[in-house]
C-alpha atoms as a PDB file:
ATOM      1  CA  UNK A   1     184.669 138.132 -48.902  1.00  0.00           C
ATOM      2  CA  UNK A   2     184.117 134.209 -47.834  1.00  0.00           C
ATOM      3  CA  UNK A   3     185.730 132.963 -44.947  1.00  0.00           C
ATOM      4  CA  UNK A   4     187.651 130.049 -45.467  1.00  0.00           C
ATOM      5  CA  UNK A   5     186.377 127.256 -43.190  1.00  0.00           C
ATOM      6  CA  UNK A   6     188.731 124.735 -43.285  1.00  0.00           C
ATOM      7  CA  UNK A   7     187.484 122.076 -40.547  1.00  0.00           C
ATOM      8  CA  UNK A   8     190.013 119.373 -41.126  1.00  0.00           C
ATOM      9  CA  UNK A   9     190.651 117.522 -37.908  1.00  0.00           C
ATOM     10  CA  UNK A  10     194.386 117.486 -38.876  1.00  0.00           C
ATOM     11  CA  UNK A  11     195.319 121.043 -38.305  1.00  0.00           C
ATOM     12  CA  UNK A  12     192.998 121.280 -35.326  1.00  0.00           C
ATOM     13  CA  UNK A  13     194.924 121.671 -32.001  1.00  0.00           C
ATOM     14  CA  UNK A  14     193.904 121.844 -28.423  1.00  0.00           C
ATOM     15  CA  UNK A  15     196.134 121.466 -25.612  1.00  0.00           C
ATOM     16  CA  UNK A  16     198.897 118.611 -25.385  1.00  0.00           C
ATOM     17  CA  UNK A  17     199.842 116.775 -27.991  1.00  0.00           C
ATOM     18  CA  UNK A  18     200.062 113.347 -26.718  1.00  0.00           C
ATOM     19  CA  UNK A  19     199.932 111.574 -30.018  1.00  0.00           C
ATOM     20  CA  UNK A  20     203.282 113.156 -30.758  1.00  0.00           C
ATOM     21  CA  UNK A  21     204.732 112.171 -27.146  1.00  0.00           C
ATOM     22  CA  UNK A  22     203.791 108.367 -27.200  1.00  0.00           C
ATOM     23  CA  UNK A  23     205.109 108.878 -30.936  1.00  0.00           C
ATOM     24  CA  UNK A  24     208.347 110.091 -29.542  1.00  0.00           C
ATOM     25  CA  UNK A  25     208.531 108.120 -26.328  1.00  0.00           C
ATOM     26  CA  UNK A  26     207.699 104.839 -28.504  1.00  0.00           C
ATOM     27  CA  UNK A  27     210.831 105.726 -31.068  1.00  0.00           C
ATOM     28  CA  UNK A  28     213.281 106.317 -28.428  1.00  0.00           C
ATOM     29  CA  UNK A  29     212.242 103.104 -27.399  1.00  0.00           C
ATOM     30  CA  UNK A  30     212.924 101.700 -30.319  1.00  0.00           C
ATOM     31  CA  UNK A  31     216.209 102.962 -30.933  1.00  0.00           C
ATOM     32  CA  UNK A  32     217.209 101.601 -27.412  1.00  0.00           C
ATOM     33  CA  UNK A  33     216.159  98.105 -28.234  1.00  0.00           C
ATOM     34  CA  UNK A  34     217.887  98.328 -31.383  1.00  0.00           C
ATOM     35  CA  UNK A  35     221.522  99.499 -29.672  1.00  0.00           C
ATOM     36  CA  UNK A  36     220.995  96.748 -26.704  1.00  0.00           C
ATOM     37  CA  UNK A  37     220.577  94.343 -29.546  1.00  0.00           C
ATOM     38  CA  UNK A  38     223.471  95.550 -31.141  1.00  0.00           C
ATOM     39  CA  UNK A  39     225.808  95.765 -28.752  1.00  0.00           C
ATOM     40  CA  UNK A  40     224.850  93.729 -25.437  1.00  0.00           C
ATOM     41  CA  UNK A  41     223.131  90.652 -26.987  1.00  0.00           C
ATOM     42  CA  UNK A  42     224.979  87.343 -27.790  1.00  0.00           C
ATOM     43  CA  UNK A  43     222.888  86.818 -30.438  1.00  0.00           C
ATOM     44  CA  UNK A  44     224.325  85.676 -34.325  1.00  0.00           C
ATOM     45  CA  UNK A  45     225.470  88.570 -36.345  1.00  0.00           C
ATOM     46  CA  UNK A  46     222.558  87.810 -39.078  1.00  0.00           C
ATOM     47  CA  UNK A  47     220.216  87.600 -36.556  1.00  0.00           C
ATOM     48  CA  UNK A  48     221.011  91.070 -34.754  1.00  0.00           C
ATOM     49  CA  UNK A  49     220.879  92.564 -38.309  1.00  0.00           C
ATOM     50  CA  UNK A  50     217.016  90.640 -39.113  1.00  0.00           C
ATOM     51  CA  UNK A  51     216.242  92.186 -34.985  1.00  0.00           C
ATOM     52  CA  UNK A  52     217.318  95.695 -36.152  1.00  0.00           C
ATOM     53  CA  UNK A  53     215.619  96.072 -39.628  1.00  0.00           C
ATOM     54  CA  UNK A  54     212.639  94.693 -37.762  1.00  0.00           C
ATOM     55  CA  UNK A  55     212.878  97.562 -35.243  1.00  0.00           C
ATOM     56  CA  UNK A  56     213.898 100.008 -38.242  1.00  0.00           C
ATOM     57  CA  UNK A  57     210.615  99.284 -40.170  1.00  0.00           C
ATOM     58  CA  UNK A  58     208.609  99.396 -37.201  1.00  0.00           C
ATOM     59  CA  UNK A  59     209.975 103.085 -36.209  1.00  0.00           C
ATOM     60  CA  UNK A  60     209.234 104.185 -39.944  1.00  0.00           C
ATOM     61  CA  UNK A  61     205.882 103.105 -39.419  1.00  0.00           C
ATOM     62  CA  UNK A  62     205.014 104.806 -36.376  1.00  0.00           C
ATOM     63  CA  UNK A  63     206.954 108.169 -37.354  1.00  0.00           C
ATOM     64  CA  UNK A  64     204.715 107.863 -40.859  1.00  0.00           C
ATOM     65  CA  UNK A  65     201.299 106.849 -38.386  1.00  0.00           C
ATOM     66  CA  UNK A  66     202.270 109.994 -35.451  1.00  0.00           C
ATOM     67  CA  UNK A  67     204.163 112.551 -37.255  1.00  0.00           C
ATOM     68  CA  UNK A  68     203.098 112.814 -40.536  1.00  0.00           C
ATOM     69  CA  UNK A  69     199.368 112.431 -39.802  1.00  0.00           C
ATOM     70  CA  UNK A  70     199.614 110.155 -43.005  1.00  0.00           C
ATOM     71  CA  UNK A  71     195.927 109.111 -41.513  1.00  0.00           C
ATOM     72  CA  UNK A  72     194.548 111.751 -41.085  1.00  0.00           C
ATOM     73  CA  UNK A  73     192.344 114.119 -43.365  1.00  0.00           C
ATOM     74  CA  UNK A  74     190.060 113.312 -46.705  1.00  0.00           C
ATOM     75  CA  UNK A  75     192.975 110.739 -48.703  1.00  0.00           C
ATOM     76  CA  UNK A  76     194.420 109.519 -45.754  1.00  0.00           C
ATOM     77  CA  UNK A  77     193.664 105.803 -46.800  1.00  0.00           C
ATOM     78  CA  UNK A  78     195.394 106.791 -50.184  1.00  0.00           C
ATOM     79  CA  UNK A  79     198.358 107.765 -48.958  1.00  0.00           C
ATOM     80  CA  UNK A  80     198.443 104.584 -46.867  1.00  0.00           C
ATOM     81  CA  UNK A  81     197.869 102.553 -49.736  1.00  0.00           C
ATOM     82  CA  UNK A  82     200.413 104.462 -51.674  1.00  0.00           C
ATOM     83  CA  UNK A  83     203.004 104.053 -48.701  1.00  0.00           C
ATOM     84  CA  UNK A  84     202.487 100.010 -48.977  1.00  0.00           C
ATOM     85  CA  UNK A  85     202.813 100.029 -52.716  1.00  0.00           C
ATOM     86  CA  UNK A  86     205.502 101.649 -52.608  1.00  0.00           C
ATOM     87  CA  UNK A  87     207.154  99.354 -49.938  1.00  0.00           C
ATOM     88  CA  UNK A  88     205.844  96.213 -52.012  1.00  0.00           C
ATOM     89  CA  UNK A  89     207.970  97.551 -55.158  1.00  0.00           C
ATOM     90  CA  UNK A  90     210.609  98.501 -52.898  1.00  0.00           C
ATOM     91  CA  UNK A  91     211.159  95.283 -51.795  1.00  0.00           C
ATOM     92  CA  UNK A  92     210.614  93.407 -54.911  1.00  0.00           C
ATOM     93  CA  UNK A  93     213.528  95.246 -56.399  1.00  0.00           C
ATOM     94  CA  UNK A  94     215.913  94.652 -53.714  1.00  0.00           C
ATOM     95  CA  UNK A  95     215.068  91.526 -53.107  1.00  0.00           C
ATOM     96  CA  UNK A  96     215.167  90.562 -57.000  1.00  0.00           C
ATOM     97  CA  UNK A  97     218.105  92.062 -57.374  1.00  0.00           C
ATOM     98  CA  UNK A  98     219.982  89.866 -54.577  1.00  0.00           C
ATOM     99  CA  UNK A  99     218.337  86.846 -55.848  1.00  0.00           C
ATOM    100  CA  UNK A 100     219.804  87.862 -59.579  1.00  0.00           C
ATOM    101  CA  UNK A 101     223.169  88.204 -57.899  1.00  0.00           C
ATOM    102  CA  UNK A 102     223.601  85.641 -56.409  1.00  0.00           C
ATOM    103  CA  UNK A 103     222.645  83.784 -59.179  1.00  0.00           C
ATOM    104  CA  UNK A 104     224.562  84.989 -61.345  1.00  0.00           C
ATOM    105  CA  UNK A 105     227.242  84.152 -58.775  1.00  0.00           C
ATOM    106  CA  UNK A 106     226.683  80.364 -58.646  1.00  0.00           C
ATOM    107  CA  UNK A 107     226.618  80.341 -62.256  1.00  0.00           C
ATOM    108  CA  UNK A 108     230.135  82.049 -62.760  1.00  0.00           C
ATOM    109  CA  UNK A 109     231.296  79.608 -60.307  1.00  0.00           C
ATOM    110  CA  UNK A 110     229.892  76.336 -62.040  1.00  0.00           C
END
């Protein structure tokens, strides 16, 4: 019988994982800026809410980047193109979608 030599550097592991523990250590930072912005800042309500989908994306990044291991192995660079596509038609639609609204809005109140 063959031996299955799988070699991928993703599934290799040797002693601590500090990728995972900046990972973790740099989301709990996140999520700390993101409550002090909420709730200790004087900042404009739209503003806050721009500060925390800023910190939001950024987290969702680097939980995609450190705990998926979306880099790492043969079609990593796929997957990262397929993450941004994705994004890209994400936000066309929402964005579209508000623009439509509102619109539609100004015209109903012409």
């Amino acid at each position: 019988m063959a031996e299955n030599k799988n070699t991928n550097s993703a599934h290799v592991e040797s002693g601590i994982p500090w990728k995972h523990i900046i990972g973790f250590i740099l989301s709990i930072v996140l999520t700390l800026l993101a409550v002090w912005v909420a709730l200790y800042s004087s900042l404009d309500y739209s503003v806050k809410l721009v500060i925390i989908f800023i910190f939001a994306f950024i987290q969702a990044a680097l939980q995609l980047l450190m705990f998926m291991h979306m880099t790492e192995g043969r079609d990593g660079r796929i997957q990262v193109g397929n993450i941004l596509f994705a994004a890209f038609i994400a936000i066309v639609v929402v964005i579209g979608s508000y623009w439509v609204m509102e619109i539609g809005h100004m015209n109903h109140l012409m």
